[in-house]
N, C-alpha and C. Protein backbone atom coordinates (compact mmCIF):
# COMPACT_ATOMS: atom_id res chain seq x y z
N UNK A 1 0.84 -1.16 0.00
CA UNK A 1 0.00 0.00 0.00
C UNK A 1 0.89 1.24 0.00
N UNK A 2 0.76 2.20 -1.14
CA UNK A 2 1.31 3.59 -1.05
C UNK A 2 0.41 4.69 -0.22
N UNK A 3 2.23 4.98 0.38
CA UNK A 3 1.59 6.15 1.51
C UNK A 3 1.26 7.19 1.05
N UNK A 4 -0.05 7.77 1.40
CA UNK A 4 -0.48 8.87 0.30
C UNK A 4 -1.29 10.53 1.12
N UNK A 5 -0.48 10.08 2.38
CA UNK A 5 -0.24 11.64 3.09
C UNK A 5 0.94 12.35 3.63
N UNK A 6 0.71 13.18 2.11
CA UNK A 6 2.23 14.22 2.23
C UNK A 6 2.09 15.23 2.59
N UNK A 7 3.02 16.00 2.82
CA UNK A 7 3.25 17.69 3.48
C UNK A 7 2.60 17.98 2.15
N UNK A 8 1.43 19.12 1.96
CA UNK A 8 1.45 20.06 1.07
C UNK A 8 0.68 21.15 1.47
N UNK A 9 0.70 22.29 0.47
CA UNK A 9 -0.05 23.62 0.65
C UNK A 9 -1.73 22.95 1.07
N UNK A 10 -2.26 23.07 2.14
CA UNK A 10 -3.52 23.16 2.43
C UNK A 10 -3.96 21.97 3.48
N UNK A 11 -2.79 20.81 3.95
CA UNK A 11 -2.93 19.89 4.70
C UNK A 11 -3.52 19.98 6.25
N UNK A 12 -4.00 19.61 6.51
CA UNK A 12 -4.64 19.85 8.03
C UNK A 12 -3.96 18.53 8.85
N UNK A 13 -3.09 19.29 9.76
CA UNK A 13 -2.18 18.63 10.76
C UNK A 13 -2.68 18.93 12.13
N UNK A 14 -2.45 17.78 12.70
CA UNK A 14 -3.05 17.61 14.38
C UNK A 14 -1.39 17.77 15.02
N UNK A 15 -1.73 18.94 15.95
CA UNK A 15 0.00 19.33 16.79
C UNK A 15 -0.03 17.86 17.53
N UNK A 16 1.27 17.42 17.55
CA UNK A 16 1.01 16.13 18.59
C UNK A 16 2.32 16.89 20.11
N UNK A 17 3.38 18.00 19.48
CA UNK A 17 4.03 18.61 20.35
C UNK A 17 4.15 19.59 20.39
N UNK A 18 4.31 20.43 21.67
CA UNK A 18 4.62 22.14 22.05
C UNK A 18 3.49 21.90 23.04
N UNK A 19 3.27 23.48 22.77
CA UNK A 19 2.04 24.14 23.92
C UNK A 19 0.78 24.01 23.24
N UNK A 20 0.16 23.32 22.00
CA UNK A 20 -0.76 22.87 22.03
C UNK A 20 -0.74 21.80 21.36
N UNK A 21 -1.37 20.94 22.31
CA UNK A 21 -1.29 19.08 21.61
C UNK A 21 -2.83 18.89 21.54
N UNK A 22 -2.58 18.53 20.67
CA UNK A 22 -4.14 17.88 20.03
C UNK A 22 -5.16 18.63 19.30
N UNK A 23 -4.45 20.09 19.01
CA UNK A 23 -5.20 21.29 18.04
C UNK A 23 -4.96 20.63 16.68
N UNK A 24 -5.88 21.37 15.94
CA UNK A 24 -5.44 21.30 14.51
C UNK A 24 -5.24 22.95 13.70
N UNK A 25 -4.25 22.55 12.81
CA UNK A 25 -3.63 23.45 12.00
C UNK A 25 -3.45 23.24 10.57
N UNK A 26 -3.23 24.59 9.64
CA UNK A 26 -3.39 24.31 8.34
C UNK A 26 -1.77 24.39 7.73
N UNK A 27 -1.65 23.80 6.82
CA UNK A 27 -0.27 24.37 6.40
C UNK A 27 -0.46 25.14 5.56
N UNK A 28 0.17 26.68 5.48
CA UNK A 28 0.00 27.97 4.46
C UNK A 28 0.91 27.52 3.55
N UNK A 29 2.31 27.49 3.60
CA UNK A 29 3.70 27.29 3.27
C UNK A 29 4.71 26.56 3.93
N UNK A 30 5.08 25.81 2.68
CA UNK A 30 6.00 24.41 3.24
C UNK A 30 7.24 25.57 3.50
N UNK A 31 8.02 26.13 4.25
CA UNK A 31 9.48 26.79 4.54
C UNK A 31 10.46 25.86 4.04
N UNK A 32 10.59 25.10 4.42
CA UNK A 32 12.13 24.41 4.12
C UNK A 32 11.59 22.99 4.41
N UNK A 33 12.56 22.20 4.58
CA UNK A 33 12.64 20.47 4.64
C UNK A 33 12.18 19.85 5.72
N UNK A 34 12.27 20.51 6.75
CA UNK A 34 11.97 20.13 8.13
C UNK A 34 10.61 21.19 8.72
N UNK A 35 10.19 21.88 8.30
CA UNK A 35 9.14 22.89 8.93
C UNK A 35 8.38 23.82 7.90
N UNK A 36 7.33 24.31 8.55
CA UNK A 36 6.16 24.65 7.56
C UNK A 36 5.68 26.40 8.31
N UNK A 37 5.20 27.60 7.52
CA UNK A 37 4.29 27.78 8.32
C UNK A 37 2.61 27.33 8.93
N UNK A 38 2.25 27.56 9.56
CA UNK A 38 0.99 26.75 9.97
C UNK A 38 0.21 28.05 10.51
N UNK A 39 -1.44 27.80 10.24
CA UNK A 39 -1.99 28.26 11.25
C UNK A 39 -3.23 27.72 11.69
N UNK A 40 -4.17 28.01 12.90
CA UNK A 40 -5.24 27.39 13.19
C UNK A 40 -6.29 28.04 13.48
N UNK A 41 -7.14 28.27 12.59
CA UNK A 41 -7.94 29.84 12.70
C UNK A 41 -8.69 29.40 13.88
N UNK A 42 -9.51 28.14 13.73
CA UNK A 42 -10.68 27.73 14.85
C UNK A 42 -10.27 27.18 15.66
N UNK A 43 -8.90 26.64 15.63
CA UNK A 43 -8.21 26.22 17.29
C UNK A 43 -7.34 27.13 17.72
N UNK A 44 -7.72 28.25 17.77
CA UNK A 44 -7.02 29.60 18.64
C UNK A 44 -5.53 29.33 18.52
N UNK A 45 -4.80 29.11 17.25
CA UNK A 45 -3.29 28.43 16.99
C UNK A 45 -2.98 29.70 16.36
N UNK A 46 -2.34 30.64 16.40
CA UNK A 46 -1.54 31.45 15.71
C UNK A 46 -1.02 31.07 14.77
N UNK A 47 -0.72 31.78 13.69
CA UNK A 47 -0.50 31.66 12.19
C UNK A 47 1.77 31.70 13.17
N UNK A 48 2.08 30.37 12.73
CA UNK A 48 3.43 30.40 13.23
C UNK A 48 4.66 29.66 12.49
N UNK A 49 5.79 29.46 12.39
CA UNK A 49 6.51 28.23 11.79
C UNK A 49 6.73 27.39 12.63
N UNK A 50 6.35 25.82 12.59
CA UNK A 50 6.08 24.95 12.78
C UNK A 50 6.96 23.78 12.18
N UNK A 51 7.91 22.96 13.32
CA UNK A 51 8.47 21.70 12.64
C UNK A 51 7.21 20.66 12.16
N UNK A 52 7.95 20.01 11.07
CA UNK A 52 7.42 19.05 11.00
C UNK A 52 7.51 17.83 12.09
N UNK A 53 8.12 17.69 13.08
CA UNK A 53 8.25 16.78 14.17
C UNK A 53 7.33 16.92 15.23
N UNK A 54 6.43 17.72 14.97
CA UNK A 54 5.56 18.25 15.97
C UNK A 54 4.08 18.36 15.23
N UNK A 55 3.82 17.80 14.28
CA UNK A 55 2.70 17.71 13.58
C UNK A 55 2.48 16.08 13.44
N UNK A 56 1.45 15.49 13.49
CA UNK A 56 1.06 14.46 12.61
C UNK A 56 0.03 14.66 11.85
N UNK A 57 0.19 14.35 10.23
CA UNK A 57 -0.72 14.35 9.52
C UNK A 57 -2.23 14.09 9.43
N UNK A 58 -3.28 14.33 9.40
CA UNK A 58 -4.42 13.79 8.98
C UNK A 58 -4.86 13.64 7.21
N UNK A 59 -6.07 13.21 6.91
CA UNK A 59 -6.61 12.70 5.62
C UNK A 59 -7.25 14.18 5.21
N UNK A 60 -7.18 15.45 5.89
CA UNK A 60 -8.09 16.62 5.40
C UNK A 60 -7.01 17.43 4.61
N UNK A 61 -7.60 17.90 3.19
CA UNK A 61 -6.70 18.88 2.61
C UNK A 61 -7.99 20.18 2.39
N UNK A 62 -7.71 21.19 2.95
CA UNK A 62 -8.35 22.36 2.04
C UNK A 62 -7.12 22.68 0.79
N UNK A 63 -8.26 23.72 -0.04
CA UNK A 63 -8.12 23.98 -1.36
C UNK A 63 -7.96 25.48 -1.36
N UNK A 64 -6.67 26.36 -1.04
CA UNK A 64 -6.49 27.21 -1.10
C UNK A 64 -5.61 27.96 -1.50
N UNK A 65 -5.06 28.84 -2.54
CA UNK A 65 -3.68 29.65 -2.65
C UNK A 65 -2.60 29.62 -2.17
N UNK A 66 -1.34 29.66 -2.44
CA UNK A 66 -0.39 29.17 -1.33
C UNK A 66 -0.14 30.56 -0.75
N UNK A 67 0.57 30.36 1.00
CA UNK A 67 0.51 31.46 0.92
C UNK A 67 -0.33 32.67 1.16
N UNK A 68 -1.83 32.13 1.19
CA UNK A 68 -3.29 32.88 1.35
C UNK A 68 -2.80 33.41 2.91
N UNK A 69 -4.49 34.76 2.80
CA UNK A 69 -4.03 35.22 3.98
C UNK A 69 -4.88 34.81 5.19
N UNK A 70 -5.12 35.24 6.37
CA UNK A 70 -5.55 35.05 7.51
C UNK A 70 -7.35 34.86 7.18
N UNK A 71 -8.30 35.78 6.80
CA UNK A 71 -9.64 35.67 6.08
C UNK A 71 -9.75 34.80 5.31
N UNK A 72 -9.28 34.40 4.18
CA UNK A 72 -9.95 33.58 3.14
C UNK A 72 -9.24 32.18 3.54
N UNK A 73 -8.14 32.15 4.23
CA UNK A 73 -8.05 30.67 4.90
C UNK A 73 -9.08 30.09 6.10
N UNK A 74 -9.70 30.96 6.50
CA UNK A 74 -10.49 30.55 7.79
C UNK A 74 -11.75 30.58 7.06
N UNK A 75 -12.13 31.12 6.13
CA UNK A 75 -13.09 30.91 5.53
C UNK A 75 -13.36 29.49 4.27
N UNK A 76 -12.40 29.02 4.18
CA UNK A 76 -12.17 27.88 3.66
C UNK A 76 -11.95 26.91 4.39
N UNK A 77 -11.83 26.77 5.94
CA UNK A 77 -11.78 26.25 7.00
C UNK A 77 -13.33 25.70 6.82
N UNK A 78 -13.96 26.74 7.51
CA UNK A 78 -15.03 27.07 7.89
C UNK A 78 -16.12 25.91 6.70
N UNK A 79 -15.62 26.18 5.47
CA UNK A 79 -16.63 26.32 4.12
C UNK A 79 -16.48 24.34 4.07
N UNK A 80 -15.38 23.67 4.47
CA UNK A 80 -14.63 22.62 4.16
C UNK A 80 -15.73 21.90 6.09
N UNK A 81 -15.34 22.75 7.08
CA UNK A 81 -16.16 22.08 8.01
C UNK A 81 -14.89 21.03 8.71
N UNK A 82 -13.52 21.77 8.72
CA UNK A 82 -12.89 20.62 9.39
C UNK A 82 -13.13 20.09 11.07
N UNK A 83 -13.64 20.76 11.60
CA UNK A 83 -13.85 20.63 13.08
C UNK A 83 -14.86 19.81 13.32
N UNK A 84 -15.99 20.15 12.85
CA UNK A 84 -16.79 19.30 12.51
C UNK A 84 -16.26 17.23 12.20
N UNK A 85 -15.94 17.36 11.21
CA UNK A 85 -15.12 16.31 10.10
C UNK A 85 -14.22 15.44 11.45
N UNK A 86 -13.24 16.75 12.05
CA UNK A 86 -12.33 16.33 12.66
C UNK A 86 -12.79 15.28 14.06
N UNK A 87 -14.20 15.53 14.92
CA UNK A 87 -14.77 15.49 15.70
C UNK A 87 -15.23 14.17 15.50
N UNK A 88 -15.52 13.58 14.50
CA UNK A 88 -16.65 12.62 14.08
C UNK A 88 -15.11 11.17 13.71
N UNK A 89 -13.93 11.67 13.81
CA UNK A 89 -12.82 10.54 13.42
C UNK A 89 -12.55 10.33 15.10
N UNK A 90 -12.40 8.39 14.69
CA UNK A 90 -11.76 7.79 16.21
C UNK A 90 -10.45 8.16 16.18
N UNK A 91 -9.45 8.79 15.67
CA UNK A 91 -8.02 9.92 16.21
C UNK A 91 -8.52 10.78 17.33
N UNK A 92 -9.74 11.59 16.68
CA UNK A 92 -10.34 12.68 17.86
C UNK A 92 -10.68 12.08 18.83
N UNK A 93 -11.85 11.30 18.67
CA UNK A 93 -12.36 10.68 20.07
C UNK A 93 -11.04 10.17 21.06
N UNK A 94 -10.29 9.49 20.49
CA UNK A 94 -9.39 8.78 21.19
C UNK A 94 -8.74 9.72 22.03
N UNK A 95 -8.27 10.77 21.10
CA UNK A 95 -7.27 11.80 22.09
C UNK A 95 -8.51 12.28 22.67
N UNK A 96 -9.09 12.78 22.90
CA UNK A 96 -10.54 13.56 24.11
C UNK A 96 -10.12 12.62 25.32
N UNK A 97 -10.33 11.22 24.78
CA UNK A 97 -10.66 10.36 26.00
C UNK A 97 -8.97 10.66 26.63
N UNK A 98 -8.22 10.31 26.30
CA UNK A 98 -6.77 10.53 26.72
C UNK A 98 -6.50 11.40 27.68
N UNK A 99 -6.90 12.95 26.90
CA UNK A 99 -6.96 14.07 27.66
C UNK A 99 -7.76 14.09 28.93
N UNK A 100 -9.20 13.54 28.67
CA UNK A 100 -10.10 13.59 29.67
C UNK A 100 -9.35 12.76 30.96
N UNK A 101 -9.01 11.70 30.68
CA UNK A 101 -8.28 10.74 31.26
C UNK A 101 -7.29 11.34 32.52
N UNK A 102 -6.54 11.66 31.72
CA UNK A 102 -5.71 12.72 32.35
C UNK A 102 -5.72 13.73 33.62
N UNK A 103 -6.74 14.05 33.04
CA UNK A 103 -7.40 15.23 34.16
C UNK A 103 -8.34 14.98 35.30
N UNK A 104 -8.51 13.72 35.18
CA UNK A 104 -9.01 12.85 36.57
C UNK A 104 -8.38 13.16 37.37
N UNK A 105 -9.40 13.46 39.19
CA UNK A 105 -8.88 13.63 39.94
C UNK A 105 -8.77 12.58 40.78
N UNK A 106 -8.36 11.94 41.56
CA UNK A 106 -8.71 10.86 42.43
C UNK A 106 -10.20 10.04 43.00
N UNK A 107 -11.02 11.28 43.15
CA UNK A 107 -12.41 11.13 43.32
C UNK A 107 -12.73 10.83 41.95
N UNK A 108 -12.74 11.41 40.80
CA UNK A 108 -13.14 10.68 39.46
C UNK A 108 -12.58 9.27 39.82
N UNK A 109 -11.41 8.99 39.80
CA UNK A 109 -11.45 7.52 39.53
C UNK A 109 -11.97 6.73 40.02
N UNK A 110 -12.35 7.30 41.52
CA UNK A 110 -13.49 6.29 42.68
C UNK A 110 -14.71 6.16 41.91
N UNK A 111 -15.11 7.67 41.94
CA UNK A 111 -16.34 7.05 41.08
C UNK A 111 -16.60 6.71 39.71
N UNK A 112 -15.63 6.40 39.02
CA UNK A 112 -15.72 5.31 38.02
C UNK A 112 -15.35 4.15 37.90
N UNK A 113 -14.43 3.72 38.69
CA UNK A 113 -14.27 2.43 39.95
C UNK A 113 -15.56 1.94 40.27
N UNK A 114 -16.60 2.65 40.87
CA UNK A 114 -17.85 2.56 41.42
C UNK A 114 -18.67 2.17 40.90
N UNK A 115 -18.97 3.07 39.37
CA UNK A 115 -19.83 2.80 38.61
C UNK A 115 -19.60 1.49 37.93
N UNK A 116 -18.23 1.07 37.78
CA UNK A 116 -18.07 -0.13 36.46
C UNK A 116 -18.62 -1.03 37.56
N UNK A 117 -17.80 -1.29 39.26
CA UNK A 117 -18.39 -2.22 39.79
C UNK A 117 -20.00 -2.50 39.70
N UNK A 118 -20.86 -1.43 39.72
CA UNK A 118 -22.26 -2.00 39.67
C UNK A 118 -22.38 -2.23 38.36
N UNK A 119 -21.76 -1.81 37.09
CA UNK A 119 -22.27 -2.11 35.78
C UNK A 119 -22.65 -4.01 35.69
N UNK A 120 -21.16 -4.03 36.58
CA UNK A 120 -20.97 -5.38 36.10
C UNK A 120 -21.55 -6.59 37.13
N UNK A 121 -22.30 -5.93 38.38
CA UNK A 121 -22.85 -6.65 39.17
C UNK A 121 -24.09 -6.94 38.50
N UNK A 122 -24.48 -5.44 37.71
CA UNK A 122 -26.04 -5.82 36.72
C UNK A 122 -25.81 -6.93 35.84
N UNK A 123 -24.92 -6.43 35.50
CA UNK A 123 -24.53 -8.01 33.99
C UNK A 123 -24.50 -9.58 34.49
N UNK A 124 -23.79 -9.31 35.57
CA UNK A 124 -23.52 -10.86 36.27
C UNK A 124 -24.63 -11.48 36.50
N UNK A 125 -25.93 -10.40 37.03
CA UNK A 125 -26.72 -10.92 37.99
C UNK A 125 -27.79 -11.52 36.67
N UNK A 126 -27.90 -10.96 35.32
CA UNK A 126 -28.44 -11.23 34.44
C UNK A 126 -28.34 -12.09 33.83
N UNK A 127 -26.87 -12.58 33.83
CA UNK A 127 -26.26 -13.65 32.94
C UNK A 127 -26.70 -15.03 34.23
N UNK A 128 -26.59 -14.81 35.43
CA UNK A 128 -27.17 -16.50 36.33
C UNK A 128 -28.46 -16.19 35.79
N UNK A 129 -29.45 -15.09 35.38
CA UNK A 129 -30.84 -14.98 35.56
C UNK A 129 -31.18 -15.57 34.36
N UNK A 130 -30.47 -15.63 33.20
CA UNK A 130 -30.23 -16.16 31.90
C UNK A 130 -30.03 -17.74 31.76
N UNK A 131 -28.53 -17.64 32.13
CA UNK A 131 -28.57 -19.65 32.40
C UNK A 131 -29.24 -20.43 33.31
N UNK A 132 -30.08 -19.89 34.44
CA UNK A 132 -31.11 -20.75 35.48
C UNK A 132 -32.13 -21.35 34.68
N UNK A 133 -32.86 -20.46 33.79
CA UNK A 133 -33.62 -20.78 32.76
C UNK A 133 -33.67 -21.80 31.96
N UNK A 134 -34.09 -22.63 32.33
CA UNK A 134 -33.95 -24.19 31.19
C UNK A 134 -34.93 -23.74 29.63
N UNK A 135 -33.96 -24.26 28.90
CA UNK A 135 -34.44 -23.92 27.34
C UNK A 135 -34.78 -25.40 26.88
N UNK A 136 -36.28 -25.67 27.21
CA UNK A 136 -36.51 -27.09 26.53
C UNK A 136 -37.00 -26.75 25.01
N UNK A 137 -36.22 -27.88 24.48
CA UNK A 137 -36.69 -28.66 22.95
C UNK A 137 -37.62 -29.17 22.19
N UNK A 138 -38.10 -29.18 22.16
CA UNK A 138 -39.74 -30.30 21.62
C UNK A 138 -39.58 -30.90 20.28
């Protein structure tokens, strides 16, 4: 299988490093071999230069000028619906849960400790209530 997501003018990259992980950003202009400028109109990302070691790719390309400016890139954002798009892929969900994860405080984990224990006391108690049941044949 050919790999068929490259750096180009209009790619929508998820930061995976710096001070914001897990935003997404557009690439304006590839700079050089190793870094791009980028910006992120709807994830509050400043229009900045950006390694490539600090991006991972996604499957979204907008269709815009190279080079374009701050308005008609966010409006092609906007028009394309990546946040949206972006929201609805298990990459997103996954990192949410990660993040969310994260930010558990001790009492979160009790009470989700808590909750799975009764989930699974319901299940148990369903599954003897299930096999007690004789299934005759005729």
């Amino acid at each position: 299988m050919v790999f068929g997501c490259f750096v180009e003018v209009g790619r929508v990259p998820s930061i995976s490093l710096g001070p914001h992980p897990g935003k997404l950003v557009g690439i304006v202009h590839a700079i050089a071999q190793n870094r791009a400028w980028a910006d992120g109109p709807c994830s509050l990302v400043r229009r900045q230069v950006m390694p490539f070691k600090s991006m991972a790719l996604t499957d979204f390309i907008l269709n815009f000028p190279h080079g374009t400016g701050q308005r008609y890139f966010r409006q092609a954002w906007q028009k394309v619906g990546i946040n949206t798009n972006w929201a609805a892929t298990r990459w997103a969900l996954q990192t949410e849960t990660r993040y969310r994860k994260a930010e558990m405080t001790d009492f979160d984990h009790y009470i989700v400790r808590k909750a799975k224990k009764m989930r699974n006391r319901i299940i148990n108690l369903k599954m003897k209530q299930n096999n007690n049941k004789r299934i005759v044949i005729s």
